[in-house]
Protein backbone atom coordinates (compact mmCIF):
# COMPACT_ATOMS: atom_id res chain seq x y z
CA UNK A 1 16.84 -39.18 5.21
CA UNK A 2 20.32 -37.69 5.72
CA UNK A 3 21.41 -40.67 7.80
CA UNK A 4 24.61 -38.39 8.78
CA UNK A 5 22.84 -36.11 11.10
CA UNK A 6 23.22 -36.64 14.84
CA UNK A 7 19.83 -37.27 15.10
CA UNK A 8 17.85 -39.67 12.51
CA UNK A 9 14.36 -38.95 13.35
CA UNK A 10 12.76 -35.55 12.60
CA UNK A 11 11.92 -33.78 15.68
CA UNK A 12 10.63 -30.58 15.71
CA UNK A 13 10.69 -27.49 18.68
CA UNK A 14 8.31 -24.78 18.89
CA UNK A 15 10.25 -22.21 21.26
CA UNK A 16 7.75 -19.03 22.62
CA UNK A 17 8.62 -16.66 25.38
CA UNK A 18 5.53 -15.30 25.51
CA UNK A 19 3.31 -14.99 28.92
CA UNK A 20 -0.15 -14.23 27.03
CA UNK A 21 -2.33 -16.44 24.72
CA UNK A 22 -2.76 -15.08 21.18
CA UNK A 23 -3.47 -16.31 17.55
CA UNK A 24 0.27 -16.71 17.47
CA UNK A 25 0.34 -19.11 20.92
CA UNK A 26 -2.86 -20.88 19.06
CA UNK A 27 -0.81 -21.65 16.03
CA UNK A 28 2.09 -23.37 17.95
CA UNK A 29 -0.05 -25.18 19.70
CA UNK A 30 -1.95 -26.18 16.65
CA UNK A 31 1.20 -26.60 14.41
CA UNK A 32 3.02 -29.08 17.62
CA UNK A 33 -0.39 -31.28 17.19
CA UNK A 34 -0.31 -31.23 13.62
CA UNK A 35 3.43 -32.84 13.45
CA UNK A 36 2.47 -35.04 15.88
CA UNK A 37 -0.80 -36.70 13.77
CA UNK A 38 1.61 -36.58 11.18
CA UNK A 39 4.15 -39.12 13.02
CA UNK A 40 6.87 -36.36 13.65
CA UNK A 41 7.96 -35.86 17.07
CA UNK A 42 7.01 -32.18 18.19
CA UNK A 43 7.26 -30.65 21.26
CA UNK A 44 7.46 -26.95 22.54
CA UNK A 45 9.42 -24.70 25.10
CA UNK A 46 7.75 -22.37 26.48
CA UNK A 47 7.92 -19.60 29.63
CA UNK A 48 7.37 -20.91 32.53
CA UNK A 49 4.08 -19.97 34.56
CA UNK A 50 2.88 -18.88 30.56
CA UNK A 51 -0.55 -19.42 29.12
CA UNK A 52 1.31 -21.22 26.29
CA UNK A 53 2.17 -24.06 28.89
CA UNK A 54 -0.89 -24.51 30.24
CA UNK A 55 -2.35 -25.10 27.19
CA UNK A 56 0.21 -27.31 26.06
CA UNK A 57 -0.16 -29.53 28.96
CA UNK A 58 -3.90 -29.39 28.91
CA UNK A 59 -3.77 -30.61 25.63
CA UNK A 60 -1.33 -33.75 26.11
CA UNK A 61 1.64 -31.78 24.10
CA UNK A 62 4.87 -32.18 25.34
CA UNK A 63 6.36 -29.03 26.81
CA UNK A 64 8.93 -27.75 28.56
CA UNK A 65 9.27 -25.08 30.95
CA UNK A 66 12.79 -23.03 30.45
CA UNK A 67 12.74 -19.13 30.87
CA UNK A 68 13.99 -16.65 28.39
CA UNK A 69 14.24 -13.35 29.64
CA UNK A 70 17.39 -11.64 28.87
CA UNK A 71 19.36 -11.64 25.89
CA UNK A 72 22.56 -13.93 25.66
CA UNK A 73 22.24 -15.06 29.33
CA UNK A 74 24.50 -17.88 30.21
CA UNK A 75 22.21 -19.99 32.29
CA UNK A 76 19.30 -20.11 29.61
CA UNK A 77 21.67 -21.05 26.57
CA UNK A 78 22.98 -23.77 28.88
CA UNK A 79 19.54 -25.20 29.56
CA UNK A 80 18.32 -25.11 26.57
CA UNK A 81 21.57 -26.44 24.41
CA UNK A 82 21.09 -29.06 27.02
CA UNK A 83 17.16 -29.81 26.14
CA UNK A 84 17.35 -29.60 22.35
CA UNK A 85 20.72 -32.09 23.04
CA UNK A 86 18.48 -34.60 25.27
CA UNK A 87 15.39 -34.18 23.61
CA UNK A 88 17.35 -35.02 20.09
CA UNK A 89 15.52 -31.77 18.24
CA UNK A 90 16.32 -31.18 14.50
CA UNK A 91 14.32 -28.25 14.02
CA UNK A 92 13.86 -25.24 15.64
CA UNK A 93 10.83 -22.77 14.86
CA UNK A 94 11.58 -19.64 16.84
CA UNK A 95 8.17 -16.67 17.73
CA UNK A 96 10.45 -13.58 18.62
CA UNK A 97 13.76 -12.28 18.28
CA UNK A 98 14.34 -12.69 21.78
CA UNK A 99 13.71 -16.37 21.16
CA UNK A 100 15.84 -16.66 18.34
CA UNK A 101 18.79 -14.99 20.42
CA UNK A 102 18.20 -17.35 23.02
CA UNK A 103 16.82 -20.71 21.28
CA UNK A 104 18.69 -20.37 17.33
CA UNK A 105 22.13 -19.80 19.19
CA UNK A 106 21.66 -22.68 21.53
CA UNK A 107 20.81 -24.84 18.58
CA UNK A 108 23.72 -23.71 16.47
CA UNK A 109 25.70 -25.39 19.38
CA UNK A 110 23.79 -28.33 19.84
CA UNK A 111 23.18 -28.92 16.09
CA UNK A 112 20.32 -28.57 15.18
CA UNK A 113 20.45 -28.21 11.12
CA UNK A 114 17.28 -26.05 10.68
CA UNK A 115 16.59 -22.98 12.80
CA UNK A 116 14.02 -21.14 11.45
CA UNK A 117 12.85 -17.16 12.79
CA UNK A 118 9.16 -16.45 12.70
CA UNK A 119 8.16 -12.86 11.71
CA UNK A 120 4.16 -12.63 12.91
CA UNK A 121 3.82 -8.64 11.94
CA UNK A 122 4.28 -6.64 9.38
CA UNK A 123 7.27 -4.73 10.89
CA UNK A 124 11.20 -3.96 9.14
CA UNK A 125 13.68 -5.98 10.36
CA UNK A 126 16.65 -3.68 12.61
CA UNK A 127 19.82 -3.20 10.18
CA UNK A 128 22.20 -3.31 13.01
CA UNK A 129 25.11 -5.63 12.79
CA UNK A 130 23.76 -7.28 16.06
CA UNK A 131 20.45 -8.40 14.59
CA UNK A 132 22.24 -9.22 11.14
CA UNK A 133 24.13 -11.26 12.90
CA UNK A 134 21.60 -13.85 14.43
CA UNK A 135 19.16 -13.38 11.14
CA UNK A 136 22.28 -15.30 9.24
CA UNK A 137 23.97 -16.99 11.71
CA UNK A 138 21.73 -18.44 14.67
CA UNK A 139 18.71 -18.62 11.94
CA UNK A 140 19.06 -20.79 9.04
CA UNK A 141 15.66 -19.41 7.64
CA UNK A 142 12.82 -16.53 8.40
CA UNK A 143 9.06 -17.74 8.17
CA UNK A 144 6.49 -15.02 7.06
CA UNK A 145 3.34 -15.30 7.48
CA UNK A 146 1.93 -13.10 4.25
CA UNK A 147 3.48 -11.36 1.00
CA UNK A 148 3.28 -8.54 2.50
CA UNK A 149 5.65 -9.22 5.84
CA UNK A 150 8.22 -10.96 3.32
CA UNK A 151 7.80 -7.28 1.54
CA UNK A 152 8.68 -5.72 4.27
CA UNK A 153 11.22 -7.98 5.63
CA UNK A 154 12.96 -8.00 2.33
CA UNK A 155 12.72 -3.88 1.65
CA UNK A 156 13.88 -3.68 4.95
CA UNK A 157 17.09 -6.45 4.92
CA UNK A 158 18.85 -6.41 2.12
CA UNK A 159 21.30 -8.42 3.46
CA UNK A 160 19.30 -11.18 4.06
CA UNK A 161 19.19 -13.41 1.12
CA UNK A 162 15.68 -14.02 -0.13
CA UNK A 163 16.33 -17.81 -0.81
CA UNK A 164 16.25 -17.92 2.89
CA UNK A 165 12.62 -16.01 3.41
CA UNK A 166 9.73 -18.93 3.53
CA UNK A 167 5.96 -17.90 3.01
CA UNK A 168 4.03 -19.80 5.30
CA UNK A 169 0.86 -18.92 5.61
CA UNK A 170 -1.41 -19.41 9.05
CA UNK A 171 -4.03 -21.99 7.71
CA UNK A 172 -7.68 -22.28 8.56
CA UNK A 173 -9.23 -25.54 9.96
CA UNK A 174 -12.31 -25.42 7.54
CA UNK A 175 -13.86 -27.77 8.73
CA UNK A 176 -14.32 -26.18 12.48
CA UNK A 177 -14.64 -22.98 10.55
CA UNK A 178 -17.70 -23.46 8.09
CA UNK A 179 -20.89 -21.77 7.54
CA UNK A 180 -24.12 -22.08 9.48
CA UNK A 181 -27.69 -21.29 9.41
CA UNK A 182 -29.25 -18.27 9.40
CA UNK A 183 -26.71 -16.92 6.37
CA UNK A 184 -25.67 -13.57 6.99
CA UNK A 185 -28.77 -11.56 5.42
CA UNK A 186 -31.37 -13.07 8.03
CA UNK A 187 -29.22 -12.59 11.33
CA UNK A 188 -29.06 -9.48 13.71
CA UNK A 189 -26.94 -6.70 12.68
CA UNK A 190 -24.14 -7.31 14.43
CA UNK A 191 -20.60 -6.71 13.85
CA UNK A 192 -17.96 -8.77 15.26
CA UNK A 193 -14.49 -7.78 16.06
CA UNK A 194 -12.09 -10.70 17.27
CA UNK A 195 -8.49 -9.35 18.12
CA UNK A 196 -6.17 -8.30 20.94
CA UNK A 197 -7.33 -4.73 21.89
CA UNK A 198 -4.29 -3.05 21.52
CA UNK A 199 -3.80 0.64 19.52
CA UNK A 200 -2.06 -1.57 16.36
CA UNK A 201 -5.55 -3.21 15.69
CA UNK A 202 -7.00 0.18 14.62
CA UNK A 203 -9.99 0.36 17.65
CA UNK A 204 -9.94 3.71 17.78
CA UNK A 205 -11.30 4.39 14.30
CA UNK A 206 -13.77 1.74 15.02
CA UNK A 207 -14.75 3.30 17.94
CA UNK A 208 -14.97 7.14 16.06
CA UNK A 209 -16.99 4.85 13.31
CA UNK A 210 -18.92 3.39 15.48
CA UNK A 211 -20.04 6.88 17.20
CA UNK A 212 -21.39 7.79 14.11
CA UNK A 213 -23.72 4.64 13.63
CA UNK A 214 -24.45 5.15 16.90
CA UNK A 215 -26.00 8.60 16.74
CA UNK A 216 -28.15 8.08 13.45
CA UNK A 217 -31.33 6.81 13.48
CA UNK A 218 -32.10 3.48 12.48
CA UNK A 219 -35.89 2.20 10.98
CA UNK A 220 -35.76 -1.12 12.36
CA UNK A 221 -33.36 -2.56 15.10
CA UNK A 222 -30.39 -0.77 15.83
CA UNK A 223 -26.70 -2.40 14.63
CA UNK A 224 -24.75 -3.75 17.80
CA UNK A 225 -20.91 -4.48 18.28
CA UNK A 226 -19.60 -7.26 19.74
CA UNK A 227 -15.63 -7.23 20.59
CA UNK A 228 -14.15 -10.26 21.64
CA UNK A 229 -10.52 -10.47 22.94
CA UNK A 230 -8.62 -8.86 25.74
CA UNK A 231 -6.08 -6.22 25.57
CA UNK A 232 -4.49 -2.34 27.06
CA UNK A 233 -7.57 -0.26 25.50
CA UNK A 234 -9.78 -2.07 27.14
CA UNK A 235 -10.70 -0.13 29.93
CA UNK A 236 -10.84 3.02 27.35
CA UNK A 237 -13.57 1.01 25.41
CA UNK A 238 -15.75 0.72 28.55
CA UNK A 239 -15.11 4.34 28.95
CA UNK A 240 -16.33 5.14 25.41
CA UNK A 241 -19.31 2.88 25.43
CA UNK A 242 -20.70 4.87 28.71
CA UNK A 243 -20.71 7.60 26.43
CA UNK A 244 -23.01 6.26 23.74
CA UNK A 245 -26.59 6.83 22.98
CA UNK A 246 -26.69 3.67 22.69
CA UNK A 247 -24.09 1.83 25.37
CA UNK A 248 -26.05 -1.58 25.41
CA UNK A 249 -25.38 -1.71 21.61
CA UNK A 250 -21.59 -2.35 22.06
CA UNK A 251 -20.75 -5.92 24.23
CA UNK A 252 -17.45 -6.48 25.54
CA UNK A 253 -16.83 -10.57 25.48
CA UNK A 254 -13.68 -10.87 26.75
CA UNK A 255 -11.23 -13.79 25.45
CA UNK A 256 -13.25 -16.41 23.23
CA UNK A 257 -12.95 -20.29 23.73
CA UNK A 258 -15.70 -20.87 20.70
CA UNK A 259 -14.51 -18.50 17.89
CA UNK A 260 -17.00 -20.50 15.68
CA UNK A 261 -20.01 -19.60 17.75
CA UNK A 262 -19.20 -16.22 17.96
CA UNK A 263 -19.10 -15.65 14.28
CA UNK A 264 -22.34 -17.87 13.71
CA UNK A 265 -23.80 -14.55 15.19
CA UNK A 266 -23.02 -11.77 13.18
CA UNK A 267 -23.52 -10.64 10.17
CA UNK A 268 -20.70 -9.24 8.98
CA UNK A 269 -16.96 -9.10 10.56
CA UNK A 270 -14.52 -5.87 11.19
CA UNK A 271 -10.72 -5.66 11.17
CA UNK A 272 -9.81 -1.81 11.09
CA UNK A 273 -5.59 -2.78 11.76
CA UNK A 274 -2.64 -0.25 11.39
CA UNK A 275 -0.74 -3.13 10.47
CA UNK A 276 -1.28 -7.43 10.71
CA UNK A 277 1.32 -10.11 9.98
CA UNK A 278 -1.69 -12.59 8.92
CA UNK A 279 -4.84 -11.45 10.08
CA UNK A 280 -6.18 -14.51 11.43
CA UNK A 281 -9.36 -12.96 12.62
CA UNK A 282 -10.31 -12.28 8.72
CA UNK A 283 -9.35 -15.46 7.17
CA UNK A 284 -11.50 -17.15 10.05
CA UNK A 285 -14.19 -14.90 9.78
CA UNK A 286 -14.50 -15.77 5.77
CA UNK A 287 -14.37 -19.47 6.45
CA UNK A 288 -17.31 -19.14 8.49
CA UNK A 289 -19.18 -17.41 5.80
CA UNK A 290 -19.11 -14.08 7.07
CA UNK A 291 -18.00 -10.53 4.81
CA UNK A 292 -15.32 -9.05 6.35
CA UNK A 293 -14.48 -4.91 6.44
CA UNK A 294 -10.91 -4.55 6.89
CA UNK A 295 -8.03 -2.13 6.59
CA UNK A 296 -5.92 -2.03 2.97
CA UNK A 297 -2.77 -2.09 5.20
CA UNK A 298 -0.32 -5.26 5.14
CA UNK A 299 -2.03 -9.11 4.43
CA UNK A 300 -5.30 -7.79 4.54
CA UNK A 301 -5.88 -7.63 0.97
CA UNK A 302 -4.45 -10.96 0.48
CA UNK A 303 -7.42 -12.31 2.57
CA UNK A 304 -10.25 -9.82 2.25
CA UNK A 305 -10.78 -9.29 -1.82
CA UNK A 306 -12.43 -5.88 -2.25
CA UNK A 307 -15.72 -6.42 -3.66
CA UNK A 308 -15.69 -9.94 -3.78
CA UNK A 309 -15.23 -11.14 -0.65
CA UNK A 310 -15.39 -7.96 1.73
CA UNK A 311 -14.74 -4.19 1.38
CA UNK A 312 -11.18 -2.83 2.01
CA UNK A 313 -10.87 1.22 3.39
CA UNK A 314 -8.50 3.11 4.23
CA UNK A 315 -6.52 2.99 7.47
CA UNK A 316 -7.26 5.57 9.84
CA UNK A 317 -10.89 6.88 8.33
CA UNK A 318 -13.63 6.69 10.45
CA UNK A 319 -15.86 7.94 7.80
CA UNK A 320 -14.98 5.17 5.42
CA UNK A 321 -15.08 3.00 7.81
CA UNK A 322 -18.26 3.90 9.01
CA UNK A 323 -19.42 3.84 5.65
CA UNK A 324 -19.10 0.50 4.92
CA UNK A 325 -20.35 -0.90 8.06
CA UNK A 326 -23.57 1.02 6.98
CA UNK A 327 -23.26 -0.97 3.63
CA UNK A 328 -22.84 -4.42 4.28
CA UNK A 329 -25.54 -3.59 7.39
CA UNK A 330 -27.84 -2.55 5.06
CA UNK A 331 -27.31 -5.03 2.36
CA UNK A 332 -27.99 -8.69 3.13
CA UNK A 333 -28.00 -9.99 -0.46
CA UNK A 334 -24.97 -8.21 -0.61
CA UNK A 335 -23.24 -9.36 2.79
CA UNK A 336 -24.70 -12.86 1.39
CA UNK A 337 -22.43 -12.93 -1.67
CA UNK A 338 -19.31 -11.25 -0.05
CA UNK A 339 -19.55 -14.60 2.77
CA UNK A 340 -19.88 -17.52 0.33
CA UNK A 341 -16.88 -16.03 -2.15
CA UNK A 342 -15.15 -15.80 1.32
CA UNK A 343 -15.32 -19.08 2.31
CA UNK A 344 -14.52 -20.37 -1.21
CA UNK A 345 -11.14 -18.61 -1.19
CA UNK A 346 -10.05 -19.79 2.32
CA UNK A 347 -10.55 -23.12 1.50
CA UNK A 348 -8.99 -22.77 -1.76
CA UNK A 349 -6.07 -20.92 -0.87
CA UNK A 350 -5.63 -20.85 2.94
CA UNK A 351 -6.96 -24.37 4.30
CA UNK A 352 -4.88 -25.88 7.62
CA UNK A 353 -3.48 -28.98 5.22
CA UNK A 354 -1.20 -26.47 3.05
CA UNK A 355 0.11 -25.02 5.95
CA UNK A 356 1.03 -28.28 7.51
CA UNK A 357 2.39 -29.39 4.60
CA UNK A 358 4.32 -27.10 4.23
CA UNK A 359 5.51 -26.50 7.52
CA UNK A 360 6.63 -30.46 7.90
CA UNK A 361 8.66 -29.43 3.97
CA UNK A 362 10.52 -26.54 5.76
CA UNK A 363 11.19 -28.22 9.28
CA UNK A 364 11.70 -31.64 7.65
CA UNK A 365 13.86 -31.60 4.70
CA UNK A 366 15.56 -34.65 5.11
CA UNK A 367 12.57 -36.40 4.87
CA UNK A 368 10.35 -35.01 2.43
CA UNK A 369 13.14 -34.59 -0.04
């Protein structure tokens, strides 16, 4: 341990600004109790009045409410040089730029040695010397979350040295993510789609898909959708299931609390995305067993292996898409073998313990060196 730091023991700061509750809230909360079980000291700041809070305090987790709201405000760096100061933090993990601006340069002053940026999506990085500013100076690192964000980030920053880009992928707790009886084959046909509903998650090809599995005729019991999460299209989606032969065939379910269960229920899993950073929803969907019909766009391939554990289409083709719904539908044996290889390559390549690891490597140096 580098006994000259200001601070001896490791303790590590989640800092997210965000209001909502998605897979990206989930995996601070999950990566602050990790560290913890581990022996590390972890807290996180979060917005105030936030779902990320509640949580957090539901849960035990220490957590602090500071607001970040605008960029370089006076008040906030104060406060939150202050925290990290009082609190004794020695690492920083950072969910959006805005954080970063806020959280990275209050560190810098109240030195903390690692700072690290999280990029969740597959987006470029701005070239400006504003933002290449705080990617090398208030960051000390950038975490991606697939080969395919560091890709981008890279293609996209070539200022940015590479040394400084860590892969860190979003692991799966396989044991709360396993299997169950009735495999795939002998269940319903039902689809599942887990997700925000937002435009970047592809829904409106799904929805164009789904019309056409909708309108053909079926010799036995008719597929049905199930779409779990909450989101801007939502009230669109209500609007195009009134419009379907078939309108009790597609379930809305709102935000899920048992992702697990839901899973356990369907026999095969859709992810039609413009663009993912991870794609949680796939890797969780293949630990539980179930084939998985995604997008070739960003991580996806990393997770879903065409014709091994899933079938990849096209982005944007309804047809395709459509297609391969009617495959896997139609083809237990098939959906059967797609689910087990799944769940063998999570667990061999994506289980929770490598990405604690690690995460407590990056935001702990000192120690695990």
């Amino acid at each position: 341990m580098n006994t000259n730091h200001p601070f001896a023991t490791p303790h590590v700061c989640f800092v997210n600004s965000l209001r909502g509750l998605g897979g990206a809230e989930l995996w601070f909360l999950a990566a602050c109790r990790n560290l913890l079980a581990r022996g590390v000291q972890a807290s996180l700041v979060a917005q105030p009045g936030s779902r990320l809070l509640a949580g957090a305090r539901a849960e035990g987790l220490p957590a602090a409410a500071i607001p970040i709201r605008c960029d370089g405000a006076f008040w906030t760096l104060y406060k939150l040089q202050r925290h990290f100061r009082r609190t004794k933090v020695t690492a920083l993990v950072c969910n959006l730029t805005k954080d970063l601006k806020a959280a990275g340069l209050a560190g810098r002053w109240a030195g903390v040695s690692v700072r690290l940026a999280s990029r969740e999506s597959d987006f470029p990085l701005k070239g400006n010397a504003y933002y290449r500013w705080y990617f090398r100076h208030a960051a000390t690192g950038l975490l991606v979350n697939s080969e395919a964000t560091r890709r981008t980030v890279l293609a996209s920053a070539p200022w940015l040295d590479p040394a400084r880009v860590h892969l860190l992928y979003k692991g799966i707790d396989t044991g709360r993510f396993r299997p169950s009886d009735p495999p795939p084959s002998r269940r319903p046909p039902v689809v599942g789609f887990v997700g925000q509903l937002i435009a970047r998650k592809g829904l409106d090809t799904l929805m164009a898909a789904w019309q056409q599995l909708d309108e053909a005729a079926w010799p036995a019991t008719p597929p049905r959708l199930r779409l779990a999460g909450e989101g801007s299209l939502q009230a669109d989606i209500e609007r195009w299931r009134s419009r379907l032969r078939r309108p009790a065939c597609v379930e809305l379910c709102g935000f899920l609390t048992d992702v697990p269960a839901f899973w356990a229920e369907c026999r095969c899993a859709v992810l039609p995305s413009r663009s993912e950073g991870f794609g949680l929803a796939a890797a969780e969907a293949s630990a539980c067993g179930v084939p998985v019909i995604a997008t070739a766009a960003s991580s996806l391939p990393e997770i879903v292996h065409a014709g091994r554990t899933g079938l990849l289409v096209p982005v944007d083709r309804p047809r395709n898409l459509a297609a391969a719904l009617a495959r896997l539908l139609g083809d237990g044996p098939l959906a059967d073998r797609f689910g087990a290889e799944g769940r063998r390559l999570i667990v061999g390549a994506f289980d929770e313990r490598l990405c604690w690891q690690r995460l407590w490597e990056l935001t702990c140096p000192e120690v695990t060196r």
